[in-house]
N, C-alpha and C. Protein backbone atom coordinates (compact mmCIF):
# COMPACT_ATOMS: atom_id res chain seq x y z
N UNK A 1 0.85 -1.17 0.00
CA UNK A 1 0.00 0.00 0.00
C UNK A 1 0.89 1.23 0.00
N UNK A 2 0.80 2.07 -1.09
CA UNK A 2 1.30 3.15 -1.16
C UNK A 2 0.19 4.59 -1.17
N UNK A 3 0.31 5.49 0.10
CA UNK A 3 -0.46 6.00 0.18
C UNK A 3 0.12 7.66 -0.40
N UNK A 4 -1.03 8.18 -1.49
CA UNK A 4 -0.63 9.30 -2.24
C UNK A 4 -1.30 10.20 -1.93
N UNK A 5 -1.29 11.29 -2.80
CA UNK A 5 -2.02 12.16 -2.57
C UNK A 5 -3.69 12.55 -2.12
N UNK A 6 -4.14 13.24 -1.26
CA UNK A 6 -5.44 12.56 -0.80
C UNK A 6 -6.19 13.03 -2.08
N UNK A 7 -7.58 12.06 -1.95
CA UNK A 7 -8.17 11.95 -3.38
C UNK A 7 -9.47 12.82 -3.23
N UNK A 8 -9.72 12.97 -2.05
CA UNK A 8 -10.96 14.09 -1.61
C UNK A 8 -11.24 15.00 -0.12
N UNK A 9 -9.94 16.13 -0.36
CA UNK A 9 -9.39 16.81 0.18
C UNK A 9 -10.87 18.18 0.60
N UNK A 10 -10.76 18.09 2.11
CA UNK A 10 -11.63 19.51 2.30
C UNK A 10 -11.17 20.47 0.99
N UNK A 11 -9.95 20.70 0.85
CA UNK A 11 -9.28 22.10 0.17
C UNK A 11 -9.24 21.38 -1.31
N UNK A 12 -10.03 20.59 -1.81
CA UNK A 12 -9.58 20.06 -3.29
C UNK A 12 -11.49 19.86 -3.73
N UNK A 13 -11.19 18.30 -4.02
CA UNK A 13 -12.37 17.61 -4.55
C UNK A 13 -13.24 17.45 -3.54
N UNK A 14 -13.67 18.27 -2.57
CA UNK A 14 -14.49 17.54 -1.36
C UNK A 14 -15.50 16.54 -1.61
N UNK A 15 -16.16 15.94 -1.37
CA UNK A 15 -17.11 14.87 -1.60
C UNK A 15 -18.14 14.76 -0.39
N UNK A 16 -17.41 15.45 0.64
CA UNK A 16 -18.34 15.45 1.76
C UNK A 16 -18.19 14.09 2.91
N UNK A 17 -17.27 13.38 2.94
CA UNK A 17 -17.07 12.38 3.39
C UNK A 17 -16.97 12.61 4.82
N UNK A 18 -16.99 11.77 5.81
CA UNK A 18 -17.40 11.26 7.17
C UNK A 18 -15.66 11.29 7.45
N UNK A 19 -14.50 11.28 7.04
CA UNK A 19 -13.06 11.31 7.29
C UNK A 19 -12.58 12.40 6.98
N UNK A 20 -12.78 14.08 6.67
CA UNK A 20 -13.00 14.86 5.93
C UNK A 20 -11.67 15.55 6.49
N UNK A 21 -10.46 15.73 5.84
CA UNK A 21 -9.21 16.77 6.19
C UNK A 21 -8.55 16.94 4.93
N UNK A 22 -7.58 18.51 5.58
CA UNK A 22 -7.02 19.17 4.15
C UNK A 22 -5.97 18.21 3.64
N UNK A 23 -5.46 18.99 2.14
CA UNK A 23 -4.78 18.10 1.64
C UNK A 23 -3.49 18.27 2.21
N UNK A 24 -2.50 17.13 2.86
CA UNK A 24 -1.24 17.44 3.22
C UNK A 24 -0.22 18.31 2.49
N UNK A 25 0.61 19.40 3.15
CA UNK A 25 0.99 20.34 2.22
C UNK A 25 2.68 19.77 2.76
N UNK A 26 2.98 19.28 3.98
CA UNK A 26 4.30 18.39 3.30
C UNK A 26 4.77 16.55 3.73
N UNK A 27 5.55 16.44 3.12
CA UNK A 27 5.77 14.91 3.19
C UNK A 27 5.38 14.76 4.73
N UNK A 28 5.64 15.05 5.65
CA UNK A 28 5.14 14.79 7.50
C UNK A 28 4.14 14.84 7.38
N UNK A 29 2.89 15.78 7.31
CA UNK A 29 1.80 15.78 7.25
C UNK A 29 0.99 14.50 6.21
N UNK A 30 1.72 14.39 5.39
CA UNK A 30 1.00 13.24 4.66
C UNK A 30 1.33 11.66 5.18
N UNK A 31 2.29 11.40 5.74
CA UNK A 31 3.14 10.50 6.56
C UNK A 31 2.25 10.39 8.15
N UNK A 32 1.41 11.63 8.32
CA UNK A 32 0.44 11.73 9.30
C UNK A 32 -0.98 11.33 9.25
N UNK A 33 -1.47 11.32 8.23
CA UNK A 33 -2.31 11.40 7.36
C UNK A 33 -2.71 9.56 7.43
N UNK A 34 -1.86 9.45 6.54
CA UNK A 34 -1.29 7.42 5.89
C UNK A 34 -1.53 6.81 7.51
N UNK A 35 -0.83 7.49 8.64
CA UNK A 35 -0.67 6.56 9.72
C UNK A 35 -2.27 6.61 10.23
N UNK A 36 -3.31 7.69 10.35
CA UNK A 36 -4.26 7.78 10.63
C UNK A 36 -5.03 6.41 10.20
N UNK A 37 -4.92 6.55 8.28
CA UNK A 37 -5.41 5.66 7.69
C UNK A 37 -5.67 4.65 7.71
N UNK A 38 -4.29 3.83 7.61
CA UNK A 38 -3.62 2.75 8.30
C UNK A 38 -4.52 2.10 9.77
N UNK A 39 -4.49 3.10 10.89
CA UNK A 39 -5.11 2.33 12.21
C UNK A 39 -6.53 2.47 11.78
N UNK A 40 -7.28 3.63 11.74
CA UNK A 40 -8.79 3.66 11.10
C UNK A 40 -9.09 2.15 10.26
N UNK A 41 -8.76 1.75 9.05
CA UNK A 41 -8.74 0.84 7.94
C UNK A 41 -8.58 -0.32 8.21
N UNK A 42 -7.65 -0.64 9.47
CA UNK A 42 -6.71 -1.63 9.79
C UNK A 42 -7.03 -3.26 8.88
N UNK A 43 -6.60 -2.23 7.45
CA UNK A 43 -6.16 -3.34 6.70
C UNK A 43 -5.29 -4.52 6.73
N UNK A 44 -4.16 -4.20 7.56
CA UNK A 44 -3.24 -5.67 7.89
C UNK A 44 -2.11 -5.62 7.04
N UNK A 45 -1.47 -4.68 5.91
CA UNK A 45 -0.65 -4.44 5.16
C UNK A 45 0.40 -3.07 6.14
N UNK A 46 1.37 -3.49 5.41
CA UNK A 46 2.65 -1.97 5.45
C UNK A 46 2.47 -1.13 4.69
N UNK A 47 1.63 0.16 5.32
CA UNK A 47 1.27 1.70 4.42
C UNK A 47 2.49 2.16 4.04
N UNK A 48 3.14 2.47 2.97
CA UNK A 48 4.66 3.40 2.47
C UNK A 48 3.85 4.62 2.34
N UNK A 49 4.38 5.81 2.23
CA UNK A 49 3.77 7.18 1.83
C UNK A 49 4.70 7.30 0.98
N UNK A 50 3.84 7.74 -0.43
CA UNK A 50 4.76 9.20 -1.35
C UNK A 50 5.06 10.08 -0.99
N UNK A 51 6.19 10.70 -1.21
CA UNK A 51 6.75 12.17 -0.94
C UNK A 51 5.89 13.14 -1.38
N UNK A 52 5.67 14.56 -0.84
CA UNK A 52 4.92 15.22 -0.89
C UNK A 52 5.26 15.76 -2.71
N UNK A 53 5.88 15.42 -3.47
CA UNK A 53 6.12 16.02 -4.95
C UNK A 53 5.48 14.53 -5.82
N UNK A 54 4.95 13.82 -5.18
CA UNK A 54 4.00 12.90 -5.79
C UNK A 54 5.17 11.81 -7.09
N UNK A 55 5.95 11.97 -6.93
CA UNK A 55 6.72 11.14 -7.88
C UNK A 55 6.03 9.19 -8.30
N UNK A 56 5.62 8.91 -6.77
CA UNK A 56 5.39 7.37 -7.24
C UNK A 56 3.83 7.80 -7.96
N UNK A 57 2.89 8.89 -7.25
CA UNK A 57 1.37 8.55 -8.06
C UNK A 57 1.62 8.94 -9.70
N UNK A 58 2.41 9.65 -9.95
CA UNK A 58 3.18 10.41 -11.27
C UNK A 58 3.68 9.29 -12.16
N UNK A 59 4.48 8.74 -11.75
CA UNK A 59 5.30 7.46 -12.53
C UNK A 59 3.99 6.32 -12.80
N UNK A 60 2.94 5.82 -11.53
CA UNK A 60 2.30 4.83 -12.05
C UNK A 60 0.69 5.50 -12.38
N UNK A 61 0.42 6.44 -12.74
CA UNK A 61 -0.82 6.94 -12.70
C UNK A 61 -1.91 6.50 -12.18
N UNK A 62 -1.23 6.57 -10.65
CA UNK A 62 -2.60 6.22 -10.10
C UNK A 62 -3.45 7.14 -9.00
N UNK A 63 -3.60 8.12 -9.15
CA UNK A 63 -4.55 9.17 -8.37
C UNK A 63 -6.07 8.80 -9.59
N UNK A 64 -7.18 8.48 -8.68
CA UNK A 64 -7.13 8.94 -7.20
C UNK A 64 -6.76 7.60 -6.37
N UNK A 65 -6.77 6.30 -7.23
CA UNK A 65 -6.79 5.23 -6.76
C UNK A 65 -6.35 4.49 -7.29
N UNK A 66 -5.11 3.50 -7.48
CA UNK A 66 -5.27 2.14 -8.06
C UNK A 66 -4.44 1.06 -7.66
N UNK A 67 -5.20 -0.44 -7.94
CA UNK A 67 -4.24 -1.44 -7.66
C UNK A 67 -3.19 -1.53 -8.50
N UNK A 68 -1.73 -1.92 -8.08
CA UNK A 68 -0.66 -2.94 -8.85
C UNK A 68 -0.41 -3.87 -8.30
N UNK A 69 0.20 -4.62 -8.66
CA UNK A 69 0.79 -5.76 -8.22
C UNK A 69 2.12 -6.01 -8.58
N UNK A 70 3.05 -6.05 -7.94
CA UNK A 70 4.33 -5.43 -7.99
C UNK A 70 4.99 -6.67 -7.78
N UNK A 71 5.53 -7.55 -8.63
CA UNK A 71 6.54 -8.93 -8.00
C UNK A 71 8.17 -9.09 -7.54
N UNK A 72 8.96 -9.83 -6.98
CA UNK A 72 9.86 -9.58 -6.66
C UNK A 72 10.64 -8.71 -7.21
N UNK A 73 10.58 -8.96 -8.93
CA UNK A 73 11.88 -8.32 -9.51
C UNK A 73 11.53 -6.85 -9.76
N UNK A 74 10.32 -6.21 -9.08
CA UNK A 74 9.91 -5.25 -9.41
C UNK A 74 8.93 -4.96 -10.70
N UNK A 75 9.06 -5.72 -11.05
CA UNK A 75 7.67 -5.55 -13.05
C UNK A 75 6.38 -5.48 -12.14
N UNK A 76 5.70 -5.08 -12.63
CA UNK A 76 4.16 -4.74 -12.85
C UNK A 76 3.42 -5.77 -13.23
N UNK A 77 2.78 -6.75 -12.68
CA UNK A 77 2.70 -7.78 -13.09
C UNK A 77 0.98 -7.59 -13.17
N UNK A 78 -0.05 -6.45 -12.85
CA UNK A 78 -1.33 -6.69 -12.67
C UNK A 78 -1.55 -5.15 -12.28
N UNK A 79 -1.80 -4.19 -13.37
CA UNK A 79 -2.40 -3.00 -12.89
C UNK A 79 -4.00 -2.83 -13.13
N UNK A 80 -4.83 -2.43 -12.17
CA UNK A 80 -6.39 -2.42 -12.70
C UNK A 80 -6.45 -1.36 -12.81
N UNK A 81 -8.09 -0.76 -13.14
CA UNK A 81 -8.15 0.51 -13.92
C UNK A 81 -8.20 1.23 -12.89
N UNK A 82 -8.79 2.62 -13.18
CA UNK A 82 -8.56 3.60 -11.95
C UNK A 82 -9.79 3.25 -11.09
N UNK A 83 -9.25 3.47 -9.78
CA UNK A 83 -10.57 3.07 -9.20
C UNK A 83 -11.78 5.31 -8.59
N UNK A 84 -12.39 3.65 -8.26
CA UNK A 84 -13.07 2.93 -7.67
C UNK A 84 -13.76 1.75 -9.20
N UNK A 85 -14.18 2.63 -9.81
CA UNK A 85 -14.72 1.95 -10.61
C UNK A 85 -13.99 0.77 -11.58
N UNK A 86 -12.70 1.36 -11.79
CA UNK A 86 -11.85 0.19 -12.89
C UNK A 86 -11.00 -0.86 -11.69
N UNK A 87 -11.88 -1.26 -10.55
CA UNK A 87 -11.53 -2.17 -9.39
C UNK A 87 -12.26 -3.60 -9.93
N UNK A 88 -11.35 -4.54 -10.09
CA UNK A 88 -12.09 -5.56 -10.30
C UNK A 88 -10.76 -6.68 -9.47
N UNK A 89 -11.54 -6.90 -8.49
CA UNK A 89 -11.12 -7.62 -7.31
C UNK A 89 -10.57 -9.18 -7.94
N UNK A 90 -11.99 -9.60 -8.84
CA UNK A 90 -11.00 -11.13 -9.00
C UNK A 90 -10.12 -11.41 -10.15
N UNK A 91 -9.70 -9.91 -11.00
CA UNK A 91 -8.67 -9.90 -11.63
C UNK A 91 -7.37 -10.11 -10.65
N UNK A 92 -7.50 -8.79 -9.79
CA UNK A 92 -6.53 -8.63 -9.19
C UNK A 92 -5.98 -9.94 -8.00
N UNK A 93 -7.67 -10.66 -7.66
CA UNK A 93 -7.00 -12.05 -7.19
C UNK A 93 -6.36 -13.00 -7.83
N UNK A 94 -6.98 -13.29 -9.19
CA UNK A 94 -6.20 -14.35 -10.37
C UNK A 94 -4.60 -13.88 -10.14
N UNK A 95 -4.33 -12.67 -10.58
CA UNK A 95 -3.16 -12.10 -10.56
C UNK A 95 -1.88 -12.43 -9.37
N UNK A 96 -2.64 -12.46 -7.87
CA UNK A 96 -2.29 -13.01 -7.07
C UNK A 96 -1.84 -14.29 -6.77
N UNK A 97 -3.01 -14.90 -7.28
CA UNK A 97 -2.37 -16.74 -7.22
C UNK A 97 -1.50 -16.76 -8.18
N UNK A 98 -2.08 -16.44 -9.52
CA UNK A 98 -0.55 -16.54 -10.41
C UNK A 98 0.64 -16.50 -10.30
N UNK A 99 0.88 -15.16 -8.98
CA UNK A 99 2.39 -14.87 -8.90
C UNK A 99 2.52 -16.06 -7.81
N UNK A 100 1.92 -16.10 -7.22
CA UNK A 100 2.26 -17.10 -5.75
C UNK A 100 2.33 -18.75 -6.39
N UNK A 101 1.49 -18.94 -7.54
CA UNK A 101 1.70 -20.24 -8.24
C UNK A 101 3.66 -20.43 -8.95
N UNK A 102 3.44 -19.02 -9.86
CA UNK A 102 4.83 -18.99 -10.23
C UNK A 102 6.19 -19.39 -9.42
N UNK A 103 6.08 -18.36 -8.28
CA UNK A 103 7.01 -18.22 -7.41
C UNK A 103 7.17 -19.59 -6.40
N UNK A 104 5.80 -20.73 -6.10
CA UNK A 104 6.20 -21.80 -6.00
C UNK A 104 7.29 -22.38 -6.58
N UNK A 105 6.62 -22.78 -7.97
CA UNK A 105 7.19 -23.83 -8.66
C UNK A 105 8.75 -23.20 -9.28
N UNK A 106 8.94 -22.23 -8.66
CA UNK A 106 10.39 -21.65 -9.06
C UNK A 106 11.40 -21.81 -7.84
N UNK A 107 10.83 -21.64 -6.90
CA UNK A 107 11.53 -21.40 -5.62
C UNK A 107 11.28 -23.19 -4.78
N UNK A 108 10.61 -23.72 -4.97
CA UNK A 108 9.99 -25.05 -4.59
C UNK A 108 9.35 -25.17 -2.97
N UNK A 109 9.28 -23.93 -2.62
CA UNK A 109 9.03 -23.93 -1.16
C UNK A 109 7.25 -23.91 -1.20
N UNK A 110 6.48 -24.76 -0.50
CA UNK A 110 4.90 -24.86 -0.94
C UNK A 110 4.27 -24.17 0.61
N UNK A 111 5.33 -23.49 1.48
CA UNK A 111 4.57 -22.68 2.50
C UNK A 111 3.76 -21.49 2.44
């Protein structure tokens, strides 16, 4: 989980949401932001934050939202569309077993 720029900022796109704060104006504040997220969400993953000059949402175009799937050697092995809407969960699961099928039968470890 790489957490970027916020996607519906009091001071931007408001939407009116029930979590409602400005957009972080530097890397700490957004690093403040992610950790909020993180315990609120408690998804069960390691949140990374982008730097406040947005370089990783820039490089993979993903504001306001999107999955990758990123494998050892670093390739891109499974990007979905932008979300919310270009979210399609059992792509992104196929994608998952695939790599974990691969990385079995390469590595031979079946834990």
């Amino acid at each position: 989980m790489i957490y970027i720029r916020e996607a519906h900022p009091i001071d931007g796109w408001d939407v009116n949401s029930p979590n409602r704060i400005t957009d972080p104006k530097t890397t700490e504040e957004r690093c403040r932001v992610a950790a909020e997220c993180q315990q609120a969400m408690q998804y069960g993953i390691r949140t990374y934050v982008d730097e406040i000059h947005d370089s990783v949402m820039k490089a993979y175009a993903a504001w306001p939202e999107r999955f990758y799937l990123i494998d050892l050697k670093g390739e891109v092995v499974y990007a979905s569309g932008l979300g919310p809407w270009g979210f399609k969960p059992e792509e992104l699961q196929q994608a998952i077993d695939g790599l974990l099928t691969r990385s079995t039968l390469v590595t031979g470890n079946h834990d």
